[in-house]
C-alpha atoms as a PDB file:
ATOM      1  CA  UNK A   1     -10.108  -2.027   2.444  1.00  0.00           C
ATOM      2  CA  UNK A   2      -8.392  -4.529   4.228  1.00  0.00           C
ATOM      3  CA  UNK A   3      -5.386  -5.688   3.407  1.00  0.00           C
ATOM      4  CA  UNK A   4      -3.798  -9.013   4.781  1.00  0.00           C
ATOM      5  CA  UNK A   5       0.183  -9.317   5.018  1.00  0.00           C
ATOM      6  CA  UNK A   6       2.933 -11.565   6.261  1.00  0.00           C
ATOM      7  CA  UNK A   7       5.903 -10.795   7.452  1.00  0.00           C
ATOM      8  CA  UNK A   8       8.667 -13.312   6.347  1.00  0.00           C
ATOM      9  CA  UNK A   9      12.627 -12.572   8.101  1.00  0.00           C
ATOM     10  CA  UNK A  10      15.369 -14.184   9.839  1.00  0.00           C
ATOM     11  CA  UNK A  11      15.716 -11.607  12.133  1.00  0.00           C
ATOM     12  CA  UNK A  12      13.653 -10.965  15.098  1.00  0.00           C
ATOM     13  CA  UNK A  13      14.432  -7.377  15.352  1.00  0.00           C
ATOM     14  CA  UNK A  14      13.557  -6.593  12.113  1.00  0.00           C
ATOM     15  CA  UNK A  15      10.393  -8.360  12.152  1.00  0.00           C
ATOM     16  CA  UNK A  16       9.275  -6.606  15.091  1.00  0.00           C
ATOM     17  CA  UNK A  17      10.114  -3.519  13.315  1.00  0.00           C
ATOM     18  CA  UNK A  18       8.229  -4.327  10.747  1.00  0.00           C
ATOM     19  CA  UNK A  19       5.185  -5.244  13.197  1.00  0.00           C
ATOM     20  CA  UNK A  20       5.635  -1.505  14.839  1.00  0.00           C
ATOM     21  CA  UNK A  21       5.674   0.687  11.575  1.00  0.00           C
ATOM     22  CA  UNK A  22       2.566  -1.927   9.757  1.00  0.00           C
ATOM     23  CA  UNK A  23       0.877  -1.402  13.373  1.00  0.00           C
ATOM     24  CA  UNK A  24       0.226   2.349  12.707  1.00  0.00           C
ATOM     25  CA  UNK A  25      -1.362   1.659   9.091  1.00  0.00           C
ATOM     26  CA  UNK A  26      -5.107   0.695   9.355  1.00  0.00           C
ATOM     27  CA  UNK A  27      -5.074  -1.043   6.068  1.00  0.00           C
ATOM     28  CA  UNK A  28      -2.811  -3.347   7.215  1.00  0.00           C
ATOM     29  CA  UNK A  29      -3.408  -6.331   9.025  1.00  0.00           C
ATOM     30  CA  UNK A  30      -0.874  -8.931  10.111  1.00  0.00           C
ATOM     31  CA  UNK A  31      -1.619 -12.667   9.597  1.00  0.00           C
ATOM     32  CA  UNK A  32       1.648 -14.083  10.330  1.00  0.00           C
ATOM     33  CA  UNK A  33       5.575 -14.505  10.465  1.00  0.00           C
ATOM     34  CA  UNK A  34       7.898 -16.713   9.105  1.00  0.00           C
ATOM     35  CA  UNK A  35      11.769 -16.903   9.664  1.00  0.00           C
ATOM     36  CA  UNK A  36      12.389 -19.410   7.773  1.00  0.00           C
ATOM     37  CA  UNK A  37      11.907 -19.719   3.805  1.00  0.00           C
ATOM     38  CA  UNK A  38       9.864 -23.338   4.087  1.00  0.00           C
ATOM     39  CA  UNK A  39       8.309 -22.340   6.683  1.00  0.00           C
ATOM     40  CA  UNK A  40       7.187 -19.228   4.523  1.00  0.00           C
ATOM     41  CA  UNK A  41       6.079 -21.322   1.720  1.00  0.00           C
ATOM     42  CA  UNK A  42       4.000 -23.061   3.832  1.00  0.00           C
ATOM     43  CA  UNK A  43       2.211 -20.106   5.479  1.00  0.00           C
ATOM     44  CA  UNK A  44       1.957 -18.112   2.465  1.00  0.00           C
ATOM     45  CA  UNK A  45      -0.281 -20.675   0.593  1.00  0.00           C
ATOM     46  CA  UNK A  46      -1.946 -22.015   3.725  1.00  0.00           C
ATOM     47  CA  UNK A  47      -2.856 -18.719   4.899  1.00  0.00           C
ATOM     48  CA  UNK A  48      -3.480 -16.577   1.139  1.00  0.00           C
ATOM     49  CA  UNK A  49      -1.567 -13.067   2.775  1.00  0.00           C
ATOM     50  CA  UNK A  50      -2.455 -10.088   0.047  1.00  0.00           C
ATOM     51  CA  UNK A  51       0.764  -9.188   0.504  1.00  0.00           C
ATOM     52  CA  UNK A  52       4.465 -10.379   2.128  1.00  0.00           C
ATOM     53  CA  UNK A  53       7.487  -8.177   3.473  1.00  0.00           C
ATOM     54  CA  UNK A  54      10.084 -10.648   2.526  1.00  0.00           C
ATOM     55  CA  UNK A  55      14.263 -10.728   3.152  1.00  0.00           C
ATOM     56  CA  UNK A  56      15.928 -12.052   0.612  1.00  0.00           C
ATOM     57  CA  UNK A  57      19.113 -13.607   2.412  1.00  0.00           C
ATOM     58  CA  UNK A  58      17.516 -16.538   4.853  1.00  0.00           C
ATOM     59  CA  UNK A  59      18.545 -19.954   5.795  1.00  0.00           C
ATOM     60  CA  UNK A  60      17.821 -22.977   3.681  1.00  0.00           C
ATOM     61  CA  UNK A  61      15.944 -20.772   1.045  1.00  0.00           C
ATOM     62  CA  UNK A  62      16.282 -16.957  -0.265  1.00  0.00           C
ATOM     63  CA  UNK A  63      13.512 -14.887  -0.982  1.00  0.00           C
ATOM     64  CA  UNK A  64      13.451 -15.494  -4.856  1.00  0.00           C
ATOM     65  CA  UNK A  65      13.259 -19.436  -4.549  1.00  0.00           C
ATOM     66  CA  UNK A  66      10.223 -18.829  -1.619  1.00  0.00           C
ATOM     67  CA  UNK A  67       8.158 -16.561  -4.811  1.00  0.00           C
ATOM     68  CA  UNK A  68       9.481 -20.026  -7.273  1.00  0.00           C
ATOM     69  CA  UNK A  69       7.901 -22.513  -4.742  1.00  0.00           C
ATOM     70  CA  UNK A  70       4.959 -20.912  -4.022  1.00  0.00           C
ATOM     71  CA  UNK A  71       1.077 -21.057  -5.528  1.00  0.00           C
ATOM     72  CA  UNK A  72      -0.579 -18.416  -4.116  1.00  0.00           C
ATOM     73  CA  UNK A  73       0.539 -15.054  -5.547  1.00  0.00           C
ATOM     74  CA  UNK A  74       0.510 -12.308  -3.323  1.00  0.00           C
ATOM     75  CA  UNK A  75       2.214  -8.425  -3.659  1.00  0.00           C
ATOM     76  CA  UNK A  76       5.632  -8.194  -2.536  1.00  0.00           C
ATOM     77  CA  UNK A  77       8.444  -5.796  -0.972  1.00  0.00           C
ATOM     78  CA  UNK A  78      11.078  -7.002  -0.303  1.00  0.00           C
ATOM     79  CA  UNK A  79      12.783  -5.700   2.705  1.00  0.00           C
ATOM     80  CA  UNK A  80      16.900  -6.319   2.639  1.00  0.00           C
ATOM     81  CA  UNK A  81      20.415  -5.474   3.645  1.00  0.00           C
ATOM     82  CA  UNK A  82      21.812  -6.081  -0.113  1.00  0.00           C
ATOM     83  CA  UNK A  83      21.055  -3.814  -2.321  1.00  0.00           C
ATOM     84  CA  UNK A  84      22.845  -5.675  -5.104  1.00  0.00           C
ATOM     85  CA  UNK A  85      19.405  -7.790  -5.561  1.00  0.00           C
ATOM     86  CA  UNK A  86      16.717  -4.964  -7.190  1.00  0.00           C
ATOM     87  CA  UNK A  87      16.856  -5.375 -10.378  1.00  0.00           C
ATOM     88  CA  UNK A  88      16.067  -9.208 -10.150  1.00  0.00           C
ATOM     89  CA  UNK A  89      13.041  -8.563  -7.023  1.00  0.00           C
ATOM     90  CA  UNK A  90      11.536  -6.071  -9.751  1.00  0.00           C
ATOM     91  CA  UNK A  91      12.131  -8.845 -12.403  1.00  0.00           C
ATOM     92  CA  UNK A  92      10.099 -10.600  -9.863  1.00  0.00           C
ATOM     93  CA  UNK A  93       7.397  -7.682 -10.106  1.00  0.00           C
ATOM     94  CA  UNK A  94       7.882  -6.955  -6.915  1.00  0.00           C
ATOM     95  CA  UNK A  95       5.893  -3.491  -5.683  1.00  0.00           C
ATOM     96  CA  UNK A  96       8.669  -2.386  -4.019  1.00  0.00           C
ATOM     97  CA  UNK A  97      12.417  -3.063  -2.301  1.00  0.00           C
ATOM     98  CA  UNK A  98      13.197  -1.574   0.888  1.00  0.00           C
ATOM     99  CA  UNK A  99      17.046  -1.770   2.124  1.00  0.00           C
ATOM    100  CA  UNK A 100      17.759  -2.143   6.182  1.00  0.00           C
ATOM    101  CA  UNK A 101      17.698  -0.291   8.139  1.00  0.00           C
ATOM    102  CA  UNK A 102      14.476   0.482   7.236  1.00  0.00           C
ATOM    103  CA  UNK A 103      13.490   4.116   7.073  1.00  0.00           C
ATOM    104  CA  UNK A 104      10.108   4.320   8.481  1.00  0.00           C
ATOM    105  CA  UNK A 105       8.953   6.957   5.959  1.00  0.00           C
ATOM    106  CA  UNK A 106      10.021   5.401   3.186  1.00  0.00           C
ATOM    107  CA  UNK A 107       8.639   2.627   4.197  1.00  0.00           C
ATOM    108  CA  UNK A 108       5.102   4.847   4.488  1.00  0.00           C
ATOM    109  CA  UNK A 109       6.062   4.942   0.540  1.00  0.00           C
ATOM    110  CA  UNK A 110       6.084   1.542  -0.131  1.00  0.00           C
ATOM    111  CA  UNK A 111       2.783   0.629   1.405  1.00  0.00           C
ATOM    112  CA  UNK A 112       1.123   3.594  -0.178  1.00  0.00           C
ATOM    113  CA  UNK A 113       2.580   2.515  -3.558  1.00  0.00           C
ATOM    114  CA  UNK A 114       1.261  -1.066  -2.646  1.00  0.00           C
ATOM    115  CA  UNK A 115      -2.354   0.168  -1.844  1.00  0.00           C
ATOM    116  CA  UNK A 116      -2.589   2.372  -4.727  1.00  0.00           C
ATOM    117  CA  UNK A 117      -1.569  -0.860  -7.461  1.00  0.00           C
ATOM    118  CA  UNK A 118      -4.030  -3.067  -5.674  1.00  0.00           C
ATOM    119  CA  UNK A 119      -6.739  -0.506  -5.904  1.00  0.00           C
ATOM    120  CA  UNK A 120      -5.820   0.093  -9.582  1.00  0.00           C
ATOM    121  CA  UNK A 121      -5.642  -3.268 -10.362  1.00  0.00           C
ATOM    122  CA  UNK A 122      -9.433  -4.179  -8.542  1.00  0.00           C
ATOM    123  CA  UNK A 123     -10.321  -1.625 -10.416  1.00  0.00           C
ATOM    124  CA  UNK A 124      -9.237  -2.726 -13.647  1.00  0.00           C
ATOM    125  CA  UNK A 125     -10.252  -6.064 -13.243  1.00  0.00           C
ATOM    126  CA  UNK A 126     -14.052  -4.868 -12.328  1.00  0.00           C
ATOM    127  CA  UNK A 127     -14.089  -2.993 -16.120  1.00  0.00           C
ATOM    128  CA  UNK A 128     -12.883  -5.780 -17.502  1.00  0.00           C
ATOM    129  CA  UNK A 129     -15.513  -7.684 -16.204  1.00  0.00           C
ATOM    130  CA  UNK A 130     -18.239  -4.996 -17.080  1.00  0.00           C
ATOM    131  CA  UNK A 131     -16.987  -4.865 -20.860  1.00  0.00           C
ATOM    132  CA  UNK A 132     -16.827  -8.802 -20.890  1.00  0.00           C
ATOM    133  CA  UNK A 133     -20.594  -8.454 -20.149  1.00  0.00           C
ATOM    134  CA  UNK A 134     -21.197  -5.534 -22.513  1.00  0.00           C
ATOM    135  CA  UNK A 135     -19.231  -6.500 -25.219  1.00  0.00           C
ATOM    136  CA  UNK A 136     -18.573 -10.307 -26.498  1.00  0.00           C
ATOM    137  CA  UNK A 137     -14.916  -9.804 -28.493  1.00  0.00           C
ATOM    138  CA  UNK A 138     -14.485 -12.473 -30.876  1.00  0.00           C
ATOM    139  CA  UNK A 139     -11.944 -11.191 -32.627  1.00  0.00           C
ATOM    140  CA  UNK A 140      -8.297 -10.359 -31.114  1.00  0.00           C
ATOM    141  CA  UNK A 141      -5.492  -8.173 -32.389  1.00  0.00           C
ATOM    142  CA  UNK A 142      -3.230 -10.508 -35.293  1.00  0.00           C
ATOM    143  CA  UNK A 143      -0.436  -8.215 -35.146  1.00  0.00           C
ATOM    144  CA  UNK A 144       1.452  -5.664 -32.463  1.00  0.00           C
ATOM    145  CA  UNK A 145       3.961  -3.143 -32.916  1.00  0.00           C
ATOM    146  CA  UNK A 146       7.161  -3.355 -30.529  1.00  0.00           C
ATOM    147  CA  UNK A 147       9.404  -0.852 -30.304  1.00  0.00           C
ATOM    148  CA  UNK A 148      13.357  -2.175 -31.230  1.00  0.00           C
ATOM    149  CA  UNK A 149      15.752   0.378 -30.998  1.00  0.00           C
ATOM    150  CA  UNK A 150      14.598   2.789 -33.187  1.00  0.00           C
ATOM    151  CA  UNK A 151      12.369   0.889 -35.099  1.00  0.00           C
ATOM    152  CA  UNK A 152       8.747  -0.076 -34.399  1.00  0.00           C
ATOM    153  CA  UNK A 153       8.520  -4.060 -35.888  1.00  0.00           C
ATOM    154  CA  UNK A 154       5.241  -5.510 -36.746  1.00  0.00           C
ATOM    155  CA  UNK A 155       5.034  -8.819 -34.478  1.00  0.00           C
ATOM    156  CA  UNK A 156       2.814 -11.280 -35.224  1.00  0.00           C
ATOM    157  CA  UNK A 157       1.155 -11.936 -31.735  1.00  0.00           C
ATOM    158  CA  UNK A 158       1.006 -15.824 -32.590  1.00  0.00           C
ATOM    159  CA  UNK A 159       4.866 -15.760 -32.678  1.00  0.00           C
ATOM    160  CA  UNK A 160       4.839 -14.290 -28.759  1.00  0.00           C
ATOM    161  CA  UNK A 161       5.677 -17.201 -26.857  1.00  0.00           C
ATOM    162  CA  UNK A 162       5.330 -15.806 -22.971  1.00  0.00           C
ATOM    163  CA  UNK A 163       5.185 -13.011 -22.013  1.00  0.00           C
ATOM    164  CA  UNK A 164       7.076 -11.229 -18.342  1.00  0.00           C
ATOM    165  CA  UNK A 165       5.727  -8.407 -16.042  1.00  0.00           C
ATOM    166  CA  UNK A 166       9.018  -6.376 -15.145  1.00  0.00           C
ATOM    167  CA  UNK A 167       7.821  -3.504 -13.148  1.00  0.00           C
ATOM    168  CA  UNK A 168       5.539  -1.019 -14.933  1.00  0.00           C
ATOM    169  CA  UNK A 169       6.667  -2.508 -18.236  1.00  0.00           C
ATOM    170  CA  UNK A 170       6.479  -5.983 -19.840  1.00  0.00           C
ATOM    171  CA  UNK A 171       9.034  -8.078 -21.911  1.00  0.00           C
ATOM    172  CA  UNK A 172       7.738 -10.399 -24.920  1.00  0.00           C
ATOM    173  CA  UNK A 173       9.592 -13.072 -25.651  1.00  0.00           C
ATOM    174  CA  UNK A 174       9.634 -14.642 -28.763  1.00  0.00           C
ATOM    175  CA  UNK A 175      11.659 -17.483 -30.967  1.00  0.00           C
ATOM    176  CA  UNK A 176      14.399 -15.677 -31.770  1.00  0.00           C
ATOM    177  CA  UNK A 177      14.258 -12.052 -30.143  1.00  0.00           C
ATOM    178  CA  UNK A 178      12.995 -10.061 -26.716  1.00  0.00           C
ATOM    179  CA  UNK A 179      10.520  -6.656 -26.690  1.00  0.00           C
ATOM    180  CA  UNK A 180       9.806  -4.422 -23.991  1.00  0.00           C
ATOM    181  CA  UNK A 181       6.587  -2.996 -23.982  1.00  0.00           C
ATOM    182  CA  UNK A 182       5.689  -0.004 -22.117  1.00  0.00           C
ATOM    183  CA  UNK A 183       2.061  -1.628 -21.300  1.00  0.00           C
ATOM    184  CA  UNK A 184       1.642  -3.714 -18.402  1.00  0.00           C
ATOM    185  CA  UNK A 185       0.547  -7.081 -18.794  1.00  0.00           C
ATOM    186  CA  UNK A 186      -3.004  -6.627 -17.484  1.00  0.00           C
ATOM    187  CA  UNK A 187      -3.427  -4.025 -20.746  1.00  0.00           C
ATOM    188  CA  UNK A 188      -1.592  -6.656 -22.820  1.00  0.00           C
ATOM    189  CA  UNK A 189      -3.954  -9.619 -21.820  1.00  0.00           C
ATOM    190  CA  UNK A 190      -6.846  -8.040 -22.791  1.00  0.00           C
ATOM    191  CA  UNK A 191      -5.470  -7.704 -26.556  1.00  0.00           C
ATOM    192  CA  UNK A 192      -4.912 -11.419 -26.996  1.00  0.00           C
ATOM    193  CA  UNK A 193      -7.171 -14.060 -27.534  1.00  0.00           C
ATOM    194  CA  UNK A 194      -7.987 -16.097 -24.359  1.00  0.00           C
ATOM    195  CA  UNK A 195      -7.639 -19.651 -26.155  1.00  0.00           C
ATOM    196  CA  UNK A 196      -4.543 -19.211 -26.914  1.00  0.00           C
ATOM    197  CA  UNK A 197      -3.257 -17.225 -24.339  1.00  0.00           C
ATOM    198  CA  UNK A 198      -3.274 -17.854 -20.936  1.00  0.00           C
ATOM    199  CA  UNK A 199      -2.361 -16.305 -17.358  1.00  0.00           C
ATOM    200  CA  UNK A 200      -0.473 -18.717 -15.161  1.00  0.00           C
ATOM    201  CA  UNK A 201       0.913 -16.166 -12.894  1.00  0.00           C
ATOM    202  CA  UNK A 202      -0.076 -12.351 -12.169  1.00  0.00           C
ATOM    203  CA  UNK A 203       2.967 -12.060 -13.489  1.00  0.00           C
ATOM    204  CA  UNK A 204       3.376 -14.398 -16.464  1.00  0.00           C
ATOM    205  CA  UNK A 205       1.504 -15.123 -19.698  1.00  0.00           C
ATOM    206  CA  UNK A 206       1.876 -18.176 -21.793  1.00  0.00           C
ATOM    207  CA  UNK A 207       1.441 -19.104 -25.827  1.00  0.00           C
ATOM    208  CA  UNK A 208      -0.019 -22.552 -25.429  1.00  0.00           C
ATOM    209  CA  UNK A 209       1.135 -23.188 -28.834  1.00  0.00           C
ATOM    210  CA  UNK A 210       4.377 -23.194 -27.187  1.00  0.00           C
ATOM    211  CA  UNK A 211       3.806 -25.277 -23.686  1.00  0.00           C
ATOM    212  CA  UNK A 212       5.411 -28.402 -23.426  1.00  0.00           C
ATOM    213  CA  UNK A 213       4.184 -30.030 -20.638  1.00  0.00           C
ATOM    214  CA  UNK A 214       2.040 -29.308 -17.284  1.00  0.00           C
ATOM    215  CA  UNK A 215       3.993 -30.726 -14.076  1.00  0.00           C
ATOM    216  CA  UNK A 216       2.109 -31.465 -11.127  1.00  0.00           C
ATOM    217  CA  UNK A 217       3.993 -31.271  -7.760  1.00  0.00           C
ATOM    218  CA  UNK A 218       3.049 -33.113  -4.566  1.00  0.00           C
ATOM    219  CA  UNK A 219       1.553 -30.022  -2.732  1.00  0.00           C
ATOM    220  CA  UNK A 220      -0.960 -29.642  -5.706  1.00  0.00           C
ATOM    221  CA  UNK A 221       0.988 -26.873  -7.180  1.00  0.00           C
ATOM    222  CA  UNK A 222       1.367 -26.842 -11.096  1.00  0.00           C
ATOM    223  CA  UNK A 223       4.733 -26.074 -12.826  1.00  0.00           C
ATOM    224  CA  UNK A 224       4.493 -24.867 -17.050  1.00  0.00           C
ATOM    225  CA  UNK A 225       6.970 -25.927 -19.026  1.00  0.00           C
ATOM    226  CA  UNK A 226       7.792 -24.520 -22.351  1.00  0.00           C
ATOM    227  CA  UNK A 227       9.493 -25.759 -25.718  1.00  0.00           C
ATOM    228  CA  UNK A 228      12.360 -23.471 -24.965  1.00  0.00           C
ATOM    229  CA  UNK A 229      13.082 -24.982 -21.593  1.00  0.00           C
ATOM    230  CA  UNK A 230      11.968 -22.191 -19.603  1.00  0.00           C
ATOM    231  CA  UNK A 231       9.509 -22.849 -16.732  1.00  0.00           C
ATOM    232  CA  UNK A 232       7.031 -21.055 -14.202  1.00  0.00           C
ATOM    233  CA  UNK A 233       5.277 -20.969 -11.376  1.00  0.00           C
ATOM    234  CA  UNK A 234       1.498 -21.452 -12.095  1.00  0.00           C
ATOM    235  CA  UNK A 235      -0.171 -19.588  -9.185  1.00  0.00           C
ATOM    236  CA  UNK A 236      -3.415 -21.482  -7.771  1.00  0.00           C
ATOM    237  CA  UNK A 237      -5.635 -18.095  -9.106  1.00  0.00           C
ATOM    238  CA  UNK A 238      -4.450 -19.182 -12.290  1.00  0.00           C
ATOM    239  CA  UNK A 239      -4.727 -23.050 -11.890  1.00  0.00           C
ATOM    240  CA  UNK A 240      -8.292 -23.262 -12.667  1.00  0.00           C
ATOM    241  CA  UNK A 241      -7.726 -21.980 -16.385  1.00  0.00           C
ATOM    242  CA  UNK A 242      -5.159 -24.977 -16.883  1.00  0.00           C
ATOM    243  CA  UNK A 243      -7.560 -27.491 -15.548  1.00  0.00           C
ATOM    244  CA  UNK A 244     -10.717 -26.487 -18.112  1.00  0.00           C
ATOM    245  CA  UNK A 245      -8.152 -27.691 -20.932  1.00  0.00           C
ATOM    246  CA  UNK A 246      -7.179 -31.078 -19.222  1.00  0.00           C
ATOM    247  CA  UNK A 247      -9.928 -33.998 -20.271  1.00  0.00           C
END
């Protein structure tokens, strides 16, 4: 298994770190560098990388609004000098967030961590595919129980409006209230019923009871917008789900 990766930082030094310690990994293959957060836009969905080592601090554009701009979705760690920004790059479902200067065995860590997801999460997608052939579901779960506290409420899955990939776990959001589920949202998509439903994002799930309006940007990337004013990204492996529904 190949895997493809870009290297996206302001520094020189550091990305020629980063070339020396992906250099003695034979999964890895370099594509290209960026040093600049347009410029890294650009190159990530001109050139598809299964995976970016991203700063966060760069000029004209941090990390986090280079993942909002872009369509393609590819695995991230983040590679940084602030340490202050984790919880938000694993909001971000990032695979991993490395602080400079980087350790080279823990950065061993994060690749292996990387490699193992996107072999678990081929794999998962090839028995999904298998039961879709085996087994034609026409019927989808009504309810869910979410744990609150100490409580485990009955949710009606039609009241789920989106739901959020943070890490390992996944947060529901709803009218009026916010779940965490310990499933991750590749378990959680294959509960709910695909016409109603749908992935915009390896990271994101929308209730298209609940979707506002579609908006189309100039680069042919897609933005969702929901009743509650929240928006995402809609990744271009997800696009072709939102264009079956357009007539």
């Amino acid at each position: 298994m190949t895997i493809t990766c870009l290297i996206i930082d302001d520094e020189k030094l550091a990305r020629d770190l980063l070339r020396e310690y992906i250099g003695q990994i034979p999964e890895l293959e370099i594509i290209g560098e960026a040093s600049k957060g347009k410029e890294a836009v650009e190159m990530i969905d001109e050139l598809g990388p299964d995976l970016i080592f991203l700063d966060v601090q760069m000029p004209g554009m941090t990390g986090f609004e280079v993942l909002d701009e872009i369509n393609h979705d590819p695995y991230v760690i983040f590679t940084t000098a602030y340490d202050q920004y984790a919880i938000k790059a694993f909001e971000k479902n990032a695979v991993d967030y490395l602080l400079k200067p980087l350790d080279e065995e823990r950065f061993k860590l994060a690749v292996k961590r990387t490699l193992e997801r996107i072999k678990l999460e081929q794999n998962n997608v090839g028995e999904l595919l298998r039961n879709m052939k085996t087994d034609n579901k026409t019927s989808y779960d009504s309810h869910i129980f979410v744990q609150k506290s100490e409580k485990l409420i009955n949710l009606p899955v039609e009241e789920i409006m989106f739901l959020e990939a943070s890490g390992d776990y996944t947060i529901l959001t709803t009218k009026n209230d916010q779940f965490v589920s310990s499933s991750g949202i590749g378990k959680l998509e294959e509960i709910l019923n695909p016409e109603l439903f749908i992935r915009v994002h390896r990271s994101t799930i929308i209730n298209i009871n609940f979707l506002k309006e579609i908006e189309k940007h100039f680069n042919g990337g897609m933005i969702v917008k929901m009743q509650s004013g929240k928006s995402f990204p809609v990744s271009r492996t997800y696009a072709k789900l939102i264009r079956k529904k357009v007539v």
